[in-house]
N, C-alpha and C. Protein backbone atom coordinates (compact mmCIF):
# COMPACT_ATOMS: atom_id res chain seq x y z
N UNK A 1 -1.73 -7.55 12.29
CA UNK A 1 -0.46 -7.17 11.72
C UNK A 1 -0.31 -5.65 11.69
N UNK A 2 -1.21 -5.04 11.19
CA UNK A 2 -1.49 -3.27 11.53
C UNK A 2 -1.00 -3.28 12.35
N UNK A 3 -1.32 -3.48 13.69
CA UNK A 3 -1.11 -2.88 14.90
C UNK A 3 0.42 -3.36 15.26
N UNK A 4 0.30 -4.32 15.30
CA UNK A 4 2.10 -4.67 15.35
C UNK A 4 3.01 -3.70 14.72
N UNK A 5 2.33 -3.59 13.04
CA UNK A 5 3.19 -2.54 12.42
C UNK A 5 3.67 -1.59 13.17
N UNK A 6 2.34 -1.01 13.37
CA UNK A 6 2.25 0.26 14.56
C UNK A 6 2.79 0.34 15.45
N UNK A 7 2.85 -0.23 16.23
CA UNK A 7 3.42 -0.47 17.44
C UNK A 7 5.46 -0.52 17.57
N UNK A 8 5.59 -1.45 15.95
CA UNK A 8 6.68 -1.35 15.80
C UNK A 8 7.77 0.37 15.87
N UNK A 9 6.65 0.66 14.88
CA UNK A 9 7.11 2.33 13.99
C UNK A 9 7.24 3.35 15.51
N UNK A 10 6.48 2.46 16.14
CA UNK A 10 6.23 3.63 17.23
C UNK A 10 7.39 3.45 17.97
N UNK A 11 7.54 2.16 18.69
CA UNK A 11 8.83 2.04 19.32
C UNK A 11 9.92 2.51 18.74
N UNK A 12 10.29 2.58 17.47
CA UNK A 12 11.64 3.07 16.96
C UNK A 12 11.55 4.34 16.30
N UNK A 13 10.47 5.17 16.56
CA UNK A 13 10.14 6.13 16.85
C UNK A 13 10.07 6.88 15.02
N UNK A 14 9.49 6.10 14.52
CA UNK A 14 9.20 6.18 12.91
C UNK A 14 7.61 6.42 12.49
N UNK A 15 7.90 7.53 11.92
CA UNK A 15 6.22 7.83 11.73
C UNK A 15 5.50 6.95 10.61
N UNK A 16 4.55 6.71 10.51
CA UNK A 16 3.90 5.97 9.65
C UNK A 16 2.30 6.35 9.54
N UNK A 17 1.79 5.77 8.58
CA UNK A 17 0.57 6.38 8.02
C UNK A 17 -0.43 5.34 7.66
N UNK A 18 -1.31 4.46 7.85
CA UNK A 18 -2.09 3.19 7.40
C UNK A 18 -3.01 4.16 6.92
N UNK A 19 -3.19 3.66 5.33
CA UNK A 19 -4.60 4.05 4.73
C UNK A 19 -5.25 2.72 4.13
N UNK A 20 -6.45 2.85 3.93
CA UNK A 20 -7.57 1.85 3.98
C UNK A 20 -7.19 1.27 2.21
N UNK A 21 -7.74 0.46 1.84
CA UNK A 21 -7.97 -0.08 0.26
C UNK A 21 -9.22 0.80 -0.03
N UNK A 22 -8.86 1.29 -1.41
CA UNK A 22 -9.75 2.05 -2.00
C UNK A 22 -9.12 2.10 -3.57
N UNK A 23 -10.06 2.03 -4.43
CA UNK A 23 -9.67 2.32 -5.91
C UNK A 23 -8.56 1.19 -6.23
N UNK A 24 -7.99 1.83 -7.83
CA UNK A 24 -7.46 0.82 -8.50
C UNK A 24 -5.88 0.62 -7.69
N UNK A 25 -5.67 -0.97 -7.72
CA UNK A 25 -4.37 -0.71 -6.69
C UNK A 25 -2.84 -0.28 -7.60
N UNK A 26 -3.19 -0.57 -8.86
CA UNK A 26 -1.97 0.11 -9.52
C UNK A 26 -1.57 1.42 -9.31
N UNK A 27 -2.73 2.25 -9.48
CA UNK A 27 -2.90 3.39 -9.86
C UNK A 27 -2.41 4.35 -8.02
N UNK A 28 -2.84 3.57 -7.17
CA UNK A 28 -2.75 3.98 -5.91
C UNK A 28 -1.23 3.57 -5.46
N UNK A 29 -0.99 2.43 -5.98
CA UNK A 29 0.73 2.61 -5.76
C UNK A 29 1.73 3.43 -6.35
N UNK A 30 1.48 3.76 -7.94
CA UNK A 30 2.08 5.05 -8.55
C UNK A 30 1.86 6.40 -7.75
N UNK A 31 0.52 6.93 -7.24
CA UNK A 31 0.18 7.85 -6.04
C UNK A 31 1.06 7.71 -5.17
N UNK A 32 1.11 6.67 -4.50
CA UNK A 32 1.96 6.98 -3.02
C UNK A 32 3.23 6.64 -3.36
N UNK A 33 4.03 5.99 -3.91
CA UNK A 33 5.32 6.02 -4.33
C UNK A 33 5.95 7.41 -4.72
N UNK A 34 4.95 8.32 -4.87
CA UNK A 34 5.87 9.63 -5.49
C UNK A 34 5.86 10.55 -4.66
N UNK A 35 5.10 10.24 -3.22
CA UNK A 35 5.54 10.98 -2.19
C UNK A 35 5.94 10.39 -0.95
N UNK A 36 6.27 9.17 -0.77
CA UNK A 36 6.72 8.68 0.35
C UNK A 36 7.75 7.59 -0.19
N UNK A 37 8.98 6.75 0.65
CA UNK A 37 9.96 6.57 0.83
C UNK A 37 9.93 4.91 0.40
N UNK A 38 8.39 4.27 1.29
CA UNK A 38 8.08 2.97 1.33
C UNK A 38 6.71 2.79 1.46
N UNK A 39 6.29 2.19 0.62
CA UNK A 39 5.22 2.07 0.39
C UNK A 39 4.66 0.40 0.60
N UNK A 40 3.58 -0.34 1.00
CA UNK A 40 3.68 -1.33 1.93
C UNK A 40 2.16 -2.06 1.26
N UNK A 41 2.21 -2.64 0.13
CA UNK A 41 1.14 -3.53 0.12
C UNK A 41 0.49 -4.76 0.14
N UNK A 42 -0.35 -5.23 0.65
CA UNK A 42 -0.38 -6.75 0.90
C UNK A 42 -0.85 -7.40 -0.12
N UNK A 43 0.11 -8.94 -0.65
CA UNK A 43 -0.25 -9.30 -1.72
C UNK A 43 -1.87 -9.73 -1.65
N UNK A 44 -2.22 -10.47 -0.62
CA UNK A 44 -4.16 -10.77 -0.75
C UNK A 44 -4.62 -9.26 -1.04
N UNK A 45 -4.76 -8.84 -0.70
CA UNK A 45 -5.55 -7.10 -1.14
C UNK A 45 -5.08 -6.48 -2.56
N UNK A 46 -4.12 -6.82 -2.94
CA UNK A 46 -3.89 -6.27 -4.28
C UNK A 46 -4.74 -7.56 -5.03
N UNK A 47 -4.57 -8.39 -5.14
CA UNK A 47 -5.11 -9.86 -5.80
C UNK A 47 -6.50 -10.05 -5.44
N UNK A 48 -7.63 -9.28 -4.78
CA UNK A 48 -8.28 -9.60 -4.86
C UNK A 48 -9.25 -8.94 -5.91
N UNK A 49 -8.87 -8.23 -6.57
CA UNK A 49 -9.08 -7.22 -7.57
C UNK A 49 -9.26 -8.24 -8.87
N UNK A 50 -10.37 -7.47 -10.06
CA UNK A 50 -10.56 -8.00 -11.22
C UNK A 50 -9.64 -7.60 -12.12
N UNK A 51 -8.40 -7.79 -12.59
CA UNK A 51 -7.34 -7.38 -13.69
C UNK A 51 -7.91 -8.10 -15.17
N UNK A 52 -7.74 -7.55 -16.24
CA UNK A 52 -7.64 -7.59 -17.27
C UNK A 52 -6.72 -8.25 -17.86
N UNK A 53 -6.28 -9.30 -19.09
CA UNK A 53 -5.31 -9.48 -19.60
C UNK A 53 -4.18 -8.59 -19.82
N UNK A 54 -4.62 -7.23 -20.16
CA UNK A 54 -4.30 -5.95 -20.94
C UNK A 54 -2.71 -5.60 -19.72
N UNK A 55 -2.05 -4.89 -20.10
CA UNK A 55 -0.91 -4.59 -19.52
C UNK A 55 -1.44 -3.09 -18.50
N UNK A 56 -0.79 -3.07 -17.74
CA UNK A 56 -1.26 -1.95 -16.54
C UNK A 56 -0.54 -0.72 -17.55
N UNK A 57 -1.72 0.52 -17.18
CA UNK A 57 -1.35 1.84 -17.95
C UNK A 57 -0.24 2.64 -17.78
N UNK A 58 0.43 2.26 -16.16
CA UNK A 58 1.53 2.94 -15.98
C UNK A 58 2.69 1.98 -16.12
């Protein structure tokens, strides 16, 4: 699906950026939401994470 992405962005000549899973995914979507337009995450990769009952800090 990456590469498709890719491939897409490329044909319509839209830059794009794939970064890897790393750290907390809340916390990494507040990060990239405040400098880019669209931000793109997959629900299995966010869910595979240990969450807490507790409400997210942001």
């Amino acid at each position: 699906m990456i590469e498709r992405f890719e491939c897409m962005c490329k044909a319509a000549d839209i830059r794009c950026r794939i970064l890897e899973e790393s750290g907390d995914p809340f916390a990494k979507l507040v990060e990239q939401s405040r400098y880019h337009d669209l931000t793109i995450f997959g629900l299995l990769s966010v869910f595979e994470y240990d969450f807490l009952d507790d409400d997210p800090e942001y």
